[in-house]
C-alpha atoms as a PDB file:
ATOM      1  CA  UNK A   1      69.672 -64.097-117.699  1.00  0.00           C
ATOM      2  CA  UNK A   2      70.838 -67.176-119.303  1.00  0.00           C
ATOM      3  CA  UNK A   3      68.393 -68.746-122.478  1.00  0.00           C
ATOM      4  CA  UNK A   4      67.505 -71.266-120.614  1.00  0.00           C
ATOM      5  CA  UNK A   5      65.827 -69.086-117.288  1.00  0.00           C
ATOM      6  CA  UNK A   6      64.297 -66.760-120.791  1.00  0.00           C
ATOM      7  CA  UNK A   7      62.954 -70.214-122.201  1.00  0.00           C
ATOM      8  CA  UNK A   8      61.496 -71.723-118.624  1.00  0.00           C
ATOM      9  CA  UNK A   9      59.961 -68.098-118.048  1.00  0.00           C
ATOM     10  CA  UNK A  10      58.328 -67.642-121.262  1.00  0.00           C
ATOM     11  CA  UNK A  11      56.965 -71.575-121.473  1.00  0.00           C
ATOM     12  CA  UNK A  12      54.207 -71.806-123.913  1.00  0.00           C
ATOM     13  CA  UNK A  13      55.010 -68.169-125.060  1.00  0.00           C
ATOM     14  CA  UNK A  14      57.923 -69.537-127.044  1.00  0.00           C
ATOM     15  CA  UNK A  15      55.968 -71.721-128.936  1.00  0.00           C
ATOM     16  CA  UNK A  16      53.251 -68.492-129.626  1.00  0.00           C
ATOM     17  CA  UNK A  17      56.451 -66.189-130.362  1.00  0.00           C
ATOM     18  CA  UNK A  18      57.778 -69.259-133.173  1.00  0.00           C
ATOM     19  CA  UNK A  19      54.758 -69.332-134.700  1.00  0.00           C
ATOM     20  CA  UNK A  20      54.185 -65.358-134.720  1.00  0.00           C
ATOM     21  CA  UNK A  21      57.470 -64.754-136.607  1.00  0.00           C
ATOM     22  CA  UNK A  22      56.884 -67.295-138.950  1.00  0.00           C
ATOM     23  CA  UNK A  23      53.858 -65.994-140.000  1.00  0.00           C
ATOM     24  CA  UNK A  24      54.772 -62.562-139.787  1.00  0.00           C
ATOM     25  CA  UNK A  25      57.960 -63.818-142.263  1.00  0.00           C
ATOM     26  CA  UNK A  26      55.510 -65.264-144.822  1.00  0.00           C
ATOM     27  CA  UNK A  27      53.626 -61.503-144.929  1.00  0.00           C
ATOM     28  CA  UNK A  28      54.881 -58.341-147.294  1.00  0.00           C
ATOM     29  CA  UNK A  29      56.527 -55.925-144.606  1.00  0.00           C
ATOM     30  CA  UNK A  30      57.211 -57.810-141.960  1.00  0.00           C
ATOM     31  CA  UNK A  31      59.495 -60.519-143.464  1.00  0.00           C
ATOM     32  CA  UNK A  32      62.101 -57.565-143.863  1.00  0.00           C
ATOM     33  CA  UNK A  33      62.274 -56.426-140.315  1.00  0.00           C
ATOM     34  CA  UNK A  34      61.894 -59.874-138.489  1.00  0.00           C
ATOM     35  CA  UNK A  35      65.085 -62.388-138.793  1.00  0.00           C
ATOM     36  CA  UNK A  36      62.757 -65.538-139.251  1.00  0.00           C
ATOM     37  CA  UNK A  37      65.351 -67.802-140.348  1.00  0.00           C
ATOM     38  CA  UNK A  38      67.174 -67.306-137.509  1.00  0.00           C
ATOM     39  CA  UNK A  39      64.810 -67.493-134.506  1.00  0.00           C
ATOM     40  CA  UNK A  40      63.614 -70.476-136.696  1.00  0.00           C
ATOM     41  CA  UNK A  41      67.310 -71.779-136.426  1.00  0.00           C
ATOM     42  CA  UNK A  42      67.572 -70.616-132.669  1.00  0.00           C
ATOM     43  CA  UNK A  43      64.515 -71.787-131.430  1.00  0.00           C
ATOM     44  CA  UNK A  44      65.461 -75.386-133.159  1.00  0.00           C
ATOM     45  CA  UNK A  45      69.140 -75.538-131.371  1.00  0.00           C
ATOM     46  CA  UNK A  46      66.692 -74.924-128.283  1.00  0.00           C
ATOM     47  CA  UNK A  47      64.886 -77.726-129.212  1.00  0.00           C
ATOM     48  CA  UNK A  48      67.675 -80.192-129.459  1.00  0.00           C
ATOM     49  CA  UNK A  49      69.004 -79.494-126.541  1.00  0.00           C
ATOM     50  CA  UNK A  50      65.932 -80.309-124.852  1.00  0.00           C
ATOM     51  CA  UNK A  51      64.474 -77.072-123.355  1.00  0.00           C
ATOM     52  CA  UNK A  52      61.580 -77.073-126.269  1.00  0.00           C
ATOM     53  CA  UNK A  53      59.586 -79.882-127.008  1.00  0.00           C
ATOM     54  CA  UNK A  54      60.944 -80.876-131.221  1.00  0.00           C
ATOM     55  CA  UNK A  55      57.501 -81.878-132.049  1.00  0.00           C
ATOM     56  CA  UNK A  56      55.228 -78.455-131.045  1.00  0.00           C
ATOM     57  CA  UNK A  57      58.240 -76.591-132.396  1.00  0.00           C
ATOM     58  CA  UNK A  58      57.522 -77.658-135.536  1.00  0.00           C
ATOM     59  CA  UNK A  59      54.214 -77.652-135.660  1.00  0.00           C
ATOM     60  CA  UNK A  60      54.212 -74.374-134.880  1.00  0.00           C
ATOM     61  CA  UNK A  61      56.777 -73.335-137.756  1.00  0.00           C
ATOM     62  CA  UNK A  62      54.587 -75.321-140.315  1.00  0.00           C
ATOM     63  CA  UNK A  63      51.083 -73.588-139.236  1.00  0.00           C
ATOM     64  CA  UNK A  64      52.965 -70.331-139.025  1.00  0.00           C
ATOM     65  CA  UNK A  65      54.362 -70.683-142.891  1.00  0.00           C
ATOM     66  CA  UNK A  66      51.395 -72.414-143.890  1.00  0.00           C
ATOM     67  CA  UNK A  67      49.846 -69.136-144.073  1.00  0.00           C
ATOM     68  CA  UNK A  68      50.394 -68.247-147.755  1.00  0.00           C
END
């Protein structure tokens, strides 16, 4: 399955799944198992090419770090 078929499957998930990771990066344990930079940086080259709307992205990365 290509990223864009995992992207149009999981629709509002991704947004849900951005957010998750970013606020599981900002707490004590999980930041070391969970890559959060780089879904961050994945879910962003999503973004610009289209698939994931720029705007909720974001707004889901800043509530998600805006945790601490």
């Amino acid at each position: 399955m290509h990223v864009d078929g995992l992207i149009e499957a999981a629709g509002w998930w991704s947004y849900v799944l951005v957010f998750a990771v970013t606020a599981g990066k900002t707490g004590a344990f999980i930041g070391l198992l969970v890559p959060g930079e780089t879904i961050i940086l994945l879910a962003s080259a999503i973004a610009g090419r289209g698939d994931l709307n720029a705007v909720v992205l974001a707004a889901a990365v800043v509530a998600g770090g805006h945790g601490r």
